[in-house]
N, C-alpha and C. Protein backbone atom coordinates (compact mmCIF):
# COMPACT_ATOMS: atom_id res chain seq x y z
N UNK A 1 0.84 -1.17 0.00
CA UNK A 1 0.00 0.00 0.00
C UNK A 1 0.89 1.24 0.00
N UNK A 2 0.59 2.31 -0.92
CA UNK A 2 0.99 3.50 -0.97
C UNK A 2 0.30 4.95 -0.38
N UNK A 3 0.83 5.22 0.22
CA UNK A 3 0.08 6.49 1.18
C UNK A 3 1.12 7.68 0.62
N UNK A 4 0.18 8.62 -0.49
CA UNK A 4 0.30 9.97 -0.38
C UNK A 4 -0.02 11.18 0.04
N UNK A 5 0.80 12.27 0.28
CA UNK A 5 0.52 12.90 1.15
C UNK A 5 -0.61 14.03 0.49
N UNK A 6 -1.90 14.63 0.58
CA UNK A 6 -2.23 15.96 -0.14
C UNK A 6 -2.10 16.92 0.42
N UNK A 7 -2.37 18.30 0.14
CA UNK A 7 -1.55 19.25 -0.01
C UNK A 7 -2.13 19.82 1.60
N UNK A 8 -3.18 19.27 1.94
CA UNK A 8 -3.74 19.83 2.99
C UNK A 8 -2.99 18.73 4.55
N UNK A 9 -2.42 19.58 5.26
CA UNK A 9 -1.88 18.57 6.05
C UNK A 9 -2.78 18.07 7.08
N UNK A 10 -2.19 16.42 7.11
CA UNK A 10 -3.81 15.52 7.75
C UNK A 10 -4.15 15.04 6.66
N UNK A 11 -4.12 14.75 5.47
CA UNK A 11 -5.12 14.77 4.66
C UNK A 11 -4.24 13.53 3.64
N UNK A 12 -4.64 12.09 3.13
CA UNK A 12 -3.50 11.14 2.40
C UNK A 12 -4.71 10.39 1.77
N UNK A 13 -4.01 9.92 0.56
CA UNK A 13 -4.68 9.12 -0.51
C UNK A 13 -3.49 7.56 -0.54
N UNK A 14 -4.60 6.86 -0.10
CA UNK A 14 -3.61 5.48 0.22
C UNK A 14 -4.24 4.37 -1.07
N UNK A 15 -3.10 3.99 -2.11
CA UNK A 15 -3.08 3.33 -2.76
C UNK A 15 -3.22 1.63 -2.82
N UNK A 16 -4.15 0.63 -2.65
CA UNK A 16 -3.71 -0.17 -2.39
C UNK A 16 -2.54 -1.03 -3.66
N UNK A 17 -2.48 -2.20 -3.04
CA UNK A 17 -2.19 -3.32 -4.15
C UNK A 17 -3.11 -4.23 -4.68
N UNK A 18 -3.45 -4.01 -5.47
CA UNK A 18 -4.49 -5.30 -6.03
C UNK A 18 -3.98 -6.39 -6.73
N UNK A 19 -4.72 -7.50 -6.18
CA UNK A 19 -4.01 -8.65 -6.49
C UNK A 19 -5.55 -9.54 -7.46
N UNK A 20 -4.86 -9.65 -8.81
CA UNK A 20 -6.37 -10.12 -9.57
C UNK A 20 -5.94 -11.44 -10.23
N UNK A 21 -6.91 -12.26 -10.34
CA UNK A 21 -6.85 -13.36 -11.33
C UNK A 21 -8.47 -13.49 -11.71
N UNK A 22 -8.76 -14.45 -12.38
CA UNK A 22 -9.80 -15.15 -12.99
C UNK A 22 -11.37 -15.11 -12.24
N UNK A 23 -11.03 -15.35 -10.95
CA UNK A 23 -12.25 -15.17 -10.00
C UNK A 23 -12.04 -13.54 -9.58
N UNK A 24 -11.60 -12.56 -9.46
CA UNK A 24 -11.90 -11.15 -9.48
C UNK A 24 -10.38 -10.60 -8.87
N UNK A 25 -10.42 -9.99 -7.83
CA UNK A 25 -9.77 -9.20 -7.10
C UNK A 25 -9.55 -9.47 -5.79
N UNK A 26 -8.44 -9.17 -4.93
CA UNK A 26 -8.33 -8.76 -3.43
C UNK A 26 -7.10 -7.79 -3.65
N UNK A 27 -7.62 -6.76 -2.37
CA UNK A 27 -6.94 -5.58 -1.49
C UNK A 27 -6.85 -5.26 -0.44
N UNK A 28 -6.15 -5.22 0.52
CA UNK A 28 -5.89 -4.53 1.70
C UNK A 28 -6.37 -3.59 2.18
N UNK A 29 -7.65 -3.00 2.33
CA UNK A 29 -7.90 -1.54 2.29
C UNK A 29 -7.55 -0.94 3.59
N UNK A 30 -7.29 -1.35 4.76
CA UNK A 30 -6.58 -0.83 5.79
C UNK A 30 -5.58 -1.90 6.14
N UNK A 31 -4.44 -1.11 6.55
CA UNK A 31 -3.33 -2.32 7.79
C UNK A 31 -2.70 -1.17 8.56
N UNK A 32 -3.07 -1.43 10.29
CA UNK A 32 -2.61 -0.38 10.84
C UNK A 32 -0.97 -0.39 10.82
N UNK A 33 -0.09 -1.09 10.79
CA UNK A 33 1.15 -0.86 10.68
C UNK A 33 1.51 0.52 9.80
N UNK A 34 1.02 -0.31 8.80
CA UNK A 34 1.45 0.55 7.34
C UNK A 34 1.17 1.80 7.54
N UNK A 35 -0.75 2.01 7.67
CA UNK A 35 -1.02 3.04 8.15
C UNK A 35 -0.13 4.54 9.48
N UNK A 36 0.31 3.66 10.33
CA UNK A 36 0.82 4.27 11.23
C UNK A 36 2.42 5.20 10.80
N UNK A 37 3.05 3.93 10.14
CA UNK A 37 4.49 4.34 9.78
C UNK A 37 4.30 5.53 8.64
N UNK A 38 2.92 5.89 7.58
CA UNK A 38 2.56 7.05 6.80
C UNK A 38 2.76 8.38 7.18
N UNK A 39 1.42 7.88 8.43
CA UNK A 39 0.85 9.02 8.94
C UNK A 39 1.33 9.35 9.69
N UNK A 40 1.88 8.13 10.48
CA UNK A 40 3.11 9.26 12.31
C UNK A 40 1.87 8.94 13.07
N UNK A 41 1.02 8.33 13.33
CA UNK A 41 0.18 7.92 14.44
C UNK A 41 -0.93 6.61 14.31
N UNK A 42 -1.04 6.12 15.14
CA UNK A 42 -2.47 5.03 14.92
C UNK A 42 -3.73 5.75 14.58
N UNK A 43 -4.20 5.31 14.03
CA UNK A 43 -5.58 5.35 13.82
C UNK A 43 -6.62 4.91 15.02
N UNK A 44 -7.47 5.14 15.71
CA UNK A 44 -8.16 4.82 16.76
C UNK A 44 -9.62 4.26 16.30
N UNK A 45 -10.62 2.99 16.08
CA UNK A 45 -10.91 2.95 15.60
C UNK A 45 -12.70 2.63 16.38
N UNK A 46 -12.95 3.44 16.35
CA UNK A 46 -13.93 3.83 17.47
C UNK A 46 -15.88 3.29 16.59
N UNK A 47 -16.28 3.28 15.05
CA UNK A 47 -16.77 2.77 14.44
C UNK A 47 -16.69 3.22 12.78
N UNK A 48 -17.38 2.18 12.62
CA UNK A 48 -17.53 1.88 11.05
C UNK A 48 -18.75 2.25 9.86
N UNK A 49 -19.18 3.16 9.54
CA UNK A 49 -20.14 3.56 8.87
C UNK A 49 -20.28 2.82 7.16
N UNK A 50 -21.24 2.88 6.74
CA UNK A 50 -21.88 2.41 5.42
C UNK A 50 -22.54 3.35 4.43
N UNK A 51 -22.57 4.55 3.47
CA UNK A 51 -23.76 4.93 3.47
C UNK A 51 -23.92 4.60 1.56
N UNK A 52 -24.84 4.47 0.99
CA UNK A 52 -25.50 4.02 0.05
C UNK A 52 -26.01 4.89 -0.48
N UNK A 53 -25.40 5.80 -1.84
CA UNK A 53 -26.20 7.30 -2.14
C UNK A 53 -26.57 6.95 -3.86
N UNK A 54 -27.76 7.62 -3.97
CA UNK A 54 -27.97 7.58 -5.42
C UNK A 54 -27.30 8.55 -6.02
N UNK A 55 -27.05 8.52 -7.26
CA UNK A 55 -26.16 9.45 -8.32
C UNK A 55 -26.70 10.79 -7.84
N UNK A 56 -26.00 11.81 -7.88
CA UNK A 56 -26.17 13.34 -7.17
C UNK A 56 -26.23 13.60 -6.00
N UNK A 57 -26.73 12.66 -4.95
CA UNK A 57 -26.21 13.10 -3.68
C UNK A 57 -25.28 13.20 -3.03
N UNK A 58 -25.28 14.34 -2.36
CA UNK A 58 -24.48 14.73 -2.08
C UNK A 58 -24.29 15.01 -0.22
N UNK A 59 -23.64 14.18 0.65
CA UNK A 59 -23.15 14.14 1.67
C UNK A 59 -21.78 15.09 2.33
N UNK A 60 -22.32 15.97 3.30
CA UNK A 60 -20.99 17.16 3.73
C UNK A 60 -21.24 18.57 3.18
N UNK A 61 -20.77 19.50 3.63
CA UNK A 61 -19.55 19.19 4.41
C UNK A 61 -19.16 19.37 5.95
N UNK A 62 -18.73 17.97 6.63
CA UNK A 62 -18.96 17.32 7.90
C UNK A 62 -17.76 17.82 8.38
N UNK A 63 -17.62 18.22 9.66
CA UNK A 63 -16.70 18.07 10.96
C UNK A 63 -17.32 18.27 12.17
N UNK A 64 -16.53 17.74 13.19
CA UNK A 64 -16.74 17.51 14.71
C UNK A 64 -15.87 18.29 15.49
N UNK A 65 -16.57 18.76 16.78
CA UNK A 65 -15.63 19.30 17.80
C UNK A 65 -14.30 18.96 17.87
N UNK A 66 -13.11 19.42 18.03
CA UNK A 66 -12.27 19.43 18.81
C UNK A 66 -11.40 19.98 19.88
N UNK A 67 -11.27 19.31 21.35
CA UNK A 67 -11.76 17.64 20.99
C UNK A 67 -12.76 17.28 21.01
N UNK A 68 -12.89 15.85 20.84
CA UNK A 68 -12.08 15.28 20.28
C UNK A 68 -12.28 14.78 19.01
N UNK A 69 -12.68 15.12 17.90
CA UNK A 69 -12.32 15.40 16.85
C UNK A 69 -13.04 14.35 16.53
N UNK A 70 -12.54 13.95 14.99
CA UNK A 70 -13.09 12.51 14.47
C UNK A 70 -12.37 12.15 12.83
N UNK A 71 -11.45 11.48 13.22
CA UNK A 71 -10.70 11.07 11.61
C UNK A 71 -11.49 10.15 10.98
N UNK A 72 -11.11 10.51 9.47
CA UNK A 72 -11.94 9.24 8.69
C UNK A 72 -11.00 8.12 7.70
N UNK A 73 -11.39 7.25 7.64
CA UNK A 73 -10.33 6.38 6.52
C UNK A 73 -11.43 6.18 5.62
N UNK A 74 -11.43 6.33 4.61
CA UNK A 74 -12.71 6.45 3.50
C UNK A 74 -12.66 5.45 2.10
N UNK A 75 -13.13 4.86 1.76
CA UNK A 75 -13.28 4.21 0.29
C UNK A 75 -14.42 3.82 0.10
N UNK A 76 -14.38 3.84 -1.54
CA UNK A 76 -15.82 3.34 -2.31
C UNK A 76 -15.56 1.94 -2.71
N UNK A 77 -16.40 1.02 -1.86
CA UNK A 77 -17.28 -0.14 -2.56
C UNK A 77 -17.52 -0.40 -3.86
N UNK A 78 -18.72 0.01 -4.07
CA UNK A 78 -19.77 0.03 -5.73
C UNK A 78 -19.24 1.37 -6.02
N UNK A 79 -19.60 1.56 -7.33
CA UNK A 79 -19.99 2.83 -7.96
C UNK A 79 -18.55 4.06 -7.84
N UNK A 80 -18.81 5.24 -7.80
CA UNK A 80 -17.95 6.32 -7.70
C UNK A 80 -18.21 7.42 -6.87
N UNK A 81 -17.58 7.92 -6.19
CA UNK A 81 -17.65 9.34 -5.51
C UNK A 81 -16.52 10.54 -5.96
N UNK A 82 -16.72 11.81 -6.05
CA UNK A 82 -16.16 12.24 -5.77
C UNK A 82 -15.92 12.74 -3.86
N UNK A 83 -14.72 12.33 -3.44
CA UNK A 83 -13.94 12.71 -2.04
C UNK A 83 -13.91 13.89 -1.83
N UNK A 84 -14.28 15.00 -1.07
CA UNK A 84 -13.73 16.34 -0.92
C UNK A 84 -13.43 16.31 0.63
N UNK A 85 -12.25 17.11 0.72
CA UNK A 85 -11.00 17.07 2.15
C UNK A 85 -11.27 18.88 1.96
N UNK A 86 -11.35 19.61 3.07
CA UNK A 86 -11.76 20.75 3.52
C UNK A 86 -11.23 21.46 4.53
N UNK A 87 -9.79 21.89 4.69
CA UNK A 87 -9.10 22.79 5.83
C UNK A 87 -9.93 23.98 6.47
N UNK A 88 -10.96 22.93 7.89
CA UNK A 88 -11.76 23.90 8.39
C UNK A 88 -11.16 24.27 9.99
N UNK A 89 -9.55 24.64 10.01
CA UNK A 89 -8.73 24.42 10.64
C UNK A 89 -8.38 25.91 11.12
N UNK A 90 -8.98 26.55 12.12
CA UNK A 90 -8.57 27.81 12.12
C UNK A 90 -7.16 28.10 12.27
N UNK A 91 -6.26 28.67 12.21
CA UNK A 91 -4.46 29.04 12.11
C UNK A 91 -3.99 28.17 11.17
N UNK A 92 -4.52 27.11 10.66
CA UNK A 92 -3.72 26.30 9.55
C UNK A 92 -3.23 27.06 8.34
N UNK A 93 -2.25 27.38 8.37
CA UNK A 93 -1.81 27.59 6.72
C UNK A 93 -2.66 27.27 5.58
N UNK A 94 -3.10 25.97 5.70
CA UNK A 94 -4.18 25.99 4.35
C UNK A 94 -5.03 25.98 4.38
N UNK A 95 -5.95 26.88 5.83
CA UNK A 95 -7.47 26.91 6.00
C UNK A 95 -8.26 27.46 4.61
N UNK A 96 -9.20 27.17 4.61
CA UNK A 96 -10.04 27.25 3.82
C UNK A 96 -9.51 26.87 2.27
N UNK A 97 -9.09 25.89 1.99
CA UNK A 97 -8.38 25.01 0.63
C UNK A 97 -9.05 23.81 1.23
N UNK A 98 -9.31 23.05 -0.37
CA UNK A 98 -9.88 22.18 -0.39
C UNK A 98 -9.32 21.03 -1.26
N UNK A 99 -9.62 20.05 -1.41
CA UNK A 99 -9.06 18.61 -2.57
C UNK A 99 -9.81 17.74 -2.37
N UNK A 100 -9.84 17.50 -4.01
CA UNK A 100 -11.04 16.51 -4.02
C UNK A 100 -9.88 14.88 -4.74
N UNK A 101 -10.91 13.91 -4.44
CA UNK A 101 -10.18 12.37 -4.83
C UNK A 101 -11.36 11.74 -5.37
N UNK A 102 -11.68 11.19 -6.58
CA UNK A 102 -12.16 10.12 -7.16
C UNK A 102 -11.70 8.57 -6.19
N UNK A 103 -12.98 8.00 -5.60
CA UNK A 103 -12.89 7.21 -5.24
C UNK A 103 -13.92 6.32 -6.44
N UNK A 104 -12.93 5.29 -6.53
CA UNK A 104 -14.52 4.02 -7.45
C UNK A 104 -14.09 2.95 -7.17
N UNK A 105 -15.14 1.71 -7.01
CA UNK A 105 -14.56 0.34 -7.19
C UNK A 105 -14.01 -0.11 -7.86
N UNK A 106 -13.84 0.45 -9.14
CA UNK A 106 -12.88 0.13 -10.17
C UNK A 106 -11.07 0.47 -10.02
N UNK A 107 -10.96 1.38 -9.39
CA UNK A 107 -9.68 1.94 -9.15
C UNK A 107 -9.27 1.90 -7.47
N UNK A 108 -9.51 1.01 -6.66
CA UNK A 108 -9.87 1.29 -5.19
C UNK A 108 -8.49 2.39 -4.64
N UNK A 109 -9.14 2.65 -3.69
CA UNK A 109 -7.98 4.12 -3.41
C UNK A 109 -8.90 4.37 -1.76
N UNK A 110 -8.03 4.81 -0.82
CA UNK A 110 -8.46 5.31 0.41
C UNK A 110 -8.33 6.63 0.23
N UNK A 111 -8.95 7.25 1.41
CA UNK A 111 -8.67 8.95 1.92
C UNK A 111 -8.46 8.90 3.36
N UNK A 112 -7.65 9.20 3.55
CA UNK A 112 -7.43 9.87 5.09
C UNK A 112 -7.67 11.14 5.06
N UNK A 113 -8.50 11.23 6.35
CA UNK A 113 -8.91 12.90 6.69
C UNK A 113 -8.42 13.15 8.27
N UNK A 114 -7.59 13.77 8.46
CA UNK A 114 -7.58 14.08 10.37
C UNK A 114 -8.53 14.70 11.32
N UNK A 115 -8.55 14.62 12.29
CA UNK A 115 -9.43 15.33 12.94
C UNK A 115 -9.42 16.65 12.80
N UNK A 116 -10.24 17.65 12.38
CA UNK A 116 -10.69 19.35 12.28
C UNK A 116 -10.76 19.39 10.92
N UNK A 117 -10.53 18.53 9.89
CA UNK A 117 -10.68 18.76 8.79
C UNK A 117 -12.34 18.20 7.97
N UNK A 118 -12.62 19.33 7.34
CA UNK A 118 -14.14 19.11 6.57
C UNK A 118 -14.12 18.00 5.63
N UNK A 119 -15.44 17.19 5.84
CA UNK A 119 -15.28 15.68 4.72
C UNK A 119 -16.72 16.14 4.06
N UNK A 120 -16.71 15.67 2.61
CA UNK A 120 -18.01 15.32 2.19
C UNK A 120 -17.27 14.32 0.77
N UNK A 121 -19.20 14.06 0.26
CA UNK A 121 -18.75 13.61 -1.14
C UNK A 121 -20.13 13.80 -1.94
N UNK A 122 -19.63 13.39 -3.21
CA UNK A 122 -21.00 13.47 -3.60
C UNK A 122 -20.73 11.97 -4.82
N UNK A 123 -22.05 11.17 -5.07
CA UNK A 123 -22.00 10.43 -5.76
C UNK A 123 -22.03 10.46 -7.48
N UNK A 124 -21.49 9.82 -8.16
CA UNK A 124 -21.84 10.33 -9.95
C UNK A 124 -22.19 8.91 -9.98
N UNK A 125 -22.60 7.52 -9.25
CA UNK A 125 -23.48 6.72 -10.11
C UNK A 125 -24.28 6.05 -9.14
N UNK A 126 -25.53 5.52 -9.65
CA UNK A 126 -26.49 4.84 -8.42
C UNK A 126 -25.62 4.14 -7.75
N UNK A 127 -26.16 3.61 -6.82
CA UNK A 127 -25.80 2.82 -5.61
C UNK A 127 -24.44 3.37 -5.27
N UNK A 128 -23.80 4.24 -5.28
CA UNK A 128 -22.19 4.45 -4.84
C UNK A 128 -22.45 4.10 -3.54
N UNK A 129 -21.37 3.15 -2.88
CA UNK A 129 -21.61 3.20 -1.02
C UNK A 129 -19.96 3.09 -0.82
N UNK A 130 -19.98 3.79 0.24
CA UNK A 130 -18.87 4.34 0.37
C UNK A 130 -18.80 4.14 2.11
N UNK A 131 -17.99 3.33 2.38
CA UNK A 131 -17.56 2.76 3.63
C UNK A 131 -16.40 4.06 4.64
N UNK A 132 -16.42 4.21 5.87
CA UNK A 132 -15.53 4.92 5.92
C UNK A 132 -15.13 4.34 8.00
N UNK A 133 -13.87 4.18 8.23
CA UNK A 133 -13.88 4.07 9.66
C UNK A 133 -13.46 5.20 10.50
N UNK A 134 -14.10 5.37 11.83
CA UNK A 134 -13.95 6.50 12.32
C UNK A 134 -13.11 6.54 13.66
N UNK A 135 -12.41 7.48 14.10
CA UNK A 135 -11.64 7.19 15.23
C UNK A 135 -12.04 7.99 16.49
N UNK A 136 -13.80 7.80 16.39
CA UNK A 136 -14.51 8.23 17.69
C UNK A 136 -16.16 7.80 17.07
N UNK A 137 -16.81 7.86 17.89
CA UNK A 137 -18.38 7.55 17.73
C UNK A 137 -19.09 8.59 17.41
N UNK A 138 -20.27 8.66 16.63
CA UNK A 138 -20.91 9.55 16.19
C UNK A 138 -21.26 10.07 17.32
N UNK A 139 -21.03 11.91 17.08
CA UNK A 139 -22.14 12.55 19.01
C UNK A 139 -22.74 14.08 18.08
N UNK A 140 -24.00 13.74 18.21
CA UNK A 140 -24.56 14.89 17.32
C UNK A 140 -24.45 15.94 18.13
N UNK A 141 -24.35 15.73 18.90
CA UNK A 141 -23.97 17.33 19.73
C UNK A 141 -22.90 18.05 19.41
N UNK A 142 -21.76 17.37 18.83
CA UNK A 142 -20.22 17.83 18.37
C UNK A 142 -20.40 17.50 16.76
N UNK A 143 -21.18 17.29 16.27
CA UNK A 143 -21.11 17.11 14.50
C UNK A 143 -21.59 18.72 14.20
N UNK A 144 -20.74 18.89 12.97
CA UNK A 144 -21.52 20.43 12.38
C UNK A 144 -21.23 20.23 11.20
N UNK A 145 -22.13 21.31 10.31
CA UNK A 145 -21.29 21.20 9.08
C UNK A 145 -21.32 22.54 8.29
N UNK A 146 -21.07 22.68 7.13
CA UNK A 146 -21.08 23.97 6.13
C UNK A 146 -21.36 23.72 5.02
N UNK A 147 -21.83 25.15 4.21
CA UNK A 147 -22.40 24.81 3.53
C UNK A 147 -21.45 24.32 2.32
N UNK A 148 -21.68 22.99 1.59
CA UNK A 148 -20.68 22.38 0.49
C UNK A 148 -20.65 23.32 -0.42
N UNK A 149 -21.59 24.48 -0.92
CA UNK A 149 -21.82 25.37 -1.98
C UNK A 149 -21.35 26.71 -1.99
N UNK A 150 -20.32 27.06 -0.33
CA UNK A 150 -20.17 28.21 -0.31
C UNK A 150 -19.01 28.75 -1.09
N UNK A 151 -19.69 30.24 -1.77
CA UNK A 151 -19.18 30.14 -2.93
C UNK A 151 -17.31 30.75 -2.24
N UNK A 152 -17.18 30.96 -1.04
CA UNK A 152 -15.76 31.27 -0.47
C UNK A 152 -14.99 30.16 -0.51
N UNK A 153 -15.34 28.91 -0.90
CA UNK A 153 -14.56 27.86 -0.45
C UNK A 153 -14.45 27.50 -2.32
N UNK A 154 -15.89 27.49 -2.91
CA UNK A 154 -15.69 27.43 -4.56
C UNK A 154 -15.15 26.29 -5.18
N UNK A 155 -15.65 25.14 -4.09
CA UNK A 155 -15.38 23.71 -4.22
C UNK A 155 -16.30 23.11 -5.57
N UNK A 156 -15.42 22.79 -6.70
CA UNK A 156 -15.87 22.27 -7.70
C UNK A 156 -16.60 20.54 -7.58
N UNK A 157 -17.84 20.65 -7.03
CA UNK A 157 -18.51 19.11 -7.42
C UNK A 157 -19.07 18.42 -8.33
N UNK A 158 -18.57 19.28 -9.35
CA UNK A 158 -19.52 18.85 -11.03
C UNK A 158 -20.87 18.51 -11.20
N UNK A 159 -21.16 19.05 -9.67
CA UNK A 159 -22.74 19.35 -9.92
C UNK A 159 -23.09 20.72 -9.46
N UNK A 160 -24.57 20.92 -10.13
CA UNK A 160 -25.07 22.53 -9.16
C UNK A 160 -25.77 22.11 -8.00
N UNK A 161 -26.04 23.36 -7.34
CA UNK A 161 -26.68 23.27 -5.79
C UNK A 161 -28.08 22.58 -6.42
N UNK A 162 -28.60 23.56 -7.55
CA UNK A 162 -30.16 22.78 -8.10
C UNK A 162 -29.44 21.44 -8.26
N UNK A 163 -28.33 21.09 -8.98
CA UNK A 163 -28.60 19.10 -9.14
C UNK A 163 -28.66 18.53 -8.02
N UNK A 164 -27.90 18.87 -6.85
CA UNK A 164 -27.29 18.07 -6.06
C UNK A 164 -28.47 17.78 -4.96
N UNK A 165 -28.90 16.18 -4.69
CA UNK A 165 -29.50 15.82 -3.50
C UNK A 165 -28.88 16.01 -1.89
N UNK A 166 -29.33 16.61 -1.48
CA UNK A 166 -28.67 17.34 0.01
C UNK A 166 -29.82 17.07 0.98
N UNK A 167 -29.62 16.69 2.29
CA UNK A 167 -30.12 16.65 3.37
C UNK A 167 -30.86 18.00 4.03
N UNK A 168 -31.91 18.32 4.53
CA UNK A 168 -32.14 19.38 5.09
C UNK A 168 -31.36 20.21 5.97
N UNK A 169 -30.19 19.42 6.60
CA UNK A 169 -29.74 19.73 7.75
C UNK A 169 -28.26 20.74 6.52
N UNK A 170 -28.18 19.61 5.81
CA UNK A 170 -26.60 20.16 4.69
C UNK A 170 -27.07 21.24 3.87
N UNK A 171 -28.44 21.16 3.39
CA UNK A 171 -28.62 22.25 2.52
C UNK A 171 -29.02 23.46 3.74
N UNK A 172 -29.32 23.66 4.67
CA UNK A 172 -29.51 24.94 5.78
C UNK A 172 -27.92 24.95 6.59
N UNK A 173 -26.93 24.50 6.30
CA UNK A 173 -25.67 24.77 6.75
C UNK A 173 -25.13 25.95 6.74
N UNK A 174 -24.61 26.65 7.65
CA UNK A 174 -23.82 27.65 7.34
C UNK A 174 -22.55 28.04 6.89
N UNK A 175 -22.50 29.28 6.09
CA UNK A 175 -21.01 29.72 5.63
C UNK A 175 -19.78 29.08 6.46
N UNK A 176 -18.67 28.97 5.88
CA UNK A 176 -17.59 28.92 6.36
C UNK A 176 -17.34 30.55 7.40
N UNK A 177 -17.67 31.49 7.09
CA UNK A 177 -17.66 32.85 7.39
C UNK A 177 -18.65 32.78 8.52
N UNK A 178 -19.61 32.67 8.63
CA UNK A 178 -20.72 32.21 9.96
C UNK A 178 -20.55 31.23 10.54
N UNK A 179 -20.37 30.17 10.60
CA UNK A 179 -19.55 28.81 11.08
C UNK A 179 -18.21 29.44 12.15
N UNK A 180 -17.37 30.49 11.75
CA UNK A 180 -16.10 30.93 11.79
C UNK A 180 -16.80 31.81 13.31
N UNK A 181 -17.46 32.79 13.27
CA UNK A 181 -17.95 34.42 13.52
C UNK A 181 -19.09 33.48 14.41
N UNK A 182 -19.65 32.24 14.56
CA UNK A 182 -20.12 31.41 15.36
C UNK A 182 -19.43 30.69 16.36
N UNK A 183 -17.87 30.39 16.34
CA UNK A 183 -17.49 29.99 17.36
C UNK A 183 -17.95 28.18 16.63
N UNK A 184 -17.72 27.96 15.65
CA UNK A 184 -17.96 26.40 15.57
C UNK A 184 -16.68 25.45 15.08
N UNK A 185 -15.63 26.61 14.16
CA UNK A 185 -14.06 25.69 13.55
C UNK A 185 -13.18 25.38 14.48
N UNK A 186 -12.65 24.43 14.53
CA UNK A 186 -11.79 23.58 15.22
C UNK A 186 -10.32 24.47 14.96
N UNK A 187 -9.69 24.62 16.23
CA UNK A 187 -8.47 26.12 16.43
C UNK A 187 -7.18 24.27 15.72
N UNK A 188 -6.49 25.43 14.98
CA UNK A 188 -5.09 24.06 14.79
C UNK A 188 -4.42 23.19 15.50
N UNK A 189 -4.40 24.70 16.51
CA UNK A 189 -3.54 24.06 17.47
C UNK A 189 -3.70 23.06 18.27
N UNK A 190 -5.13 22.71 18.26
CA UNK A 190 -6.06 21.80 19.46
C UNK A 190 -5.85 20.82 18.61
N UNK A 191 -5.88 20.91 16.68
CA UNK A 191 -6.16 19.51 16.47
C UNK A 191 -4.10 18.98 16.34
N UNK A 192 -3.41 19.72 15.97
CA UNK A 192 -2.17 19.83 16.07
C UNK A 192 -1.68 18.56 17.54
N UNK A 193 -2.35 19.39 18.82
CA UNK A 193 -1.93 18.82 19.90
C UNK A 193 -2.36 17.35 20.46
N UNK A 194 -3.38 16.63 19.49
CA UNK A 194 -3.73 15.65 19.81
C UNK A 194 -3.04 14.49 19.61
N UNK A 195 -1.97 15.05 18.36
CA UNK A 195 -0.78 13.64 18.62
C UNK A 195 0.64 14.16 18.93
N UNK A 196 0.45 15.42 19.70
CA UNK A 196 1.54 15.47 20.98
C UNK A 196 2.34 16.41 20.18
């Protein structure tokens, strides 16, 4: 497995190895060793989510308090997503920058996201499901999100706000700029200090 770094720090696209013959495929999609010696820390692996989106929906953009935060290890199953990684990192050098990753079953590929950093995706074919493990438990009290469409962030999803299927909660999200001036982004330094 190959783990690259993107430009947003926290943020890696892990390559597996695929091994194919006649009856299909196998890959590795996590090994904490590997993982660890990448990234400079374990992964904590607190649960495992599933979600199953039809073509255009669009999921994010998600982050959690910190602390304590919530990393993701991400890949697509079926179908395709586009990945978007979101520096919602107040003092970070690359706050408010974004990168996106084509995840598909055809090409399997991970995302690492660290804790304070914004996740979403959006799907381009039915059934995309897109598995992701987390290194804390869902607590809706510490989940927030923003809006995926704000035009300050100008995150290209190759869809419009009219295409895109969005949740009530994602489509009434606030600015990165109100989110900010709300007291809701995760300070660097807090997510910085969590692996010492």
């Amino acid at each position: 497995m190959e783990f690259t770094r993107l430009s947003i720090e926290g943020a890696f696209v892990a390559t597996p190895a695929i091994h194919a013959d006649s009856r299909g495929h196998f890959f590795e999609w996590f090994k904490a060793p590997l993982f660890a010696g990448a990234v400079g820390h374990d992964l904590s692996l607190a649960q495992a989510n599933c979600s199953v989106s039809a073509r255009g929906t669009l999921r994010g953009l998600h982050f959690a308090d910190v602390p304590p935060g919530q990393a993701k290890y991400v890949t697509c199953l079926a179908g395709n997503v586009l990945d978007v990684i979101v520096d919602l990192r107040v003092g970070s050098p690359t706050f408010g920058t974004w990168e996106s990753v084509e995840l598909s079953s055809s090409q399997p590929r991970m995302v690492y996201l660290a804790e304070g950093l914004g996740h979403g995706f959006v799907a381009r074919a039915d059934a995309s499901t897109v598995v992701y493990l987390c290194s804390t438990a869902y607590n809706p009290a510490a989940e927030h999100e923003v809006d995926p469409f704000d035009p300050d962030l100008g995150i290209d999803w190759g869809i419009t706000r009219d295409e895109a299927d969005l949740s009530a909660k994602d489509a009434a999200a606030p600015s990165v700029k109100a989110a900010l001036a709300a007291g809701l982004l995760p300070e660097f330094a807090s997510c910085q200090s969590l692996f010492g």
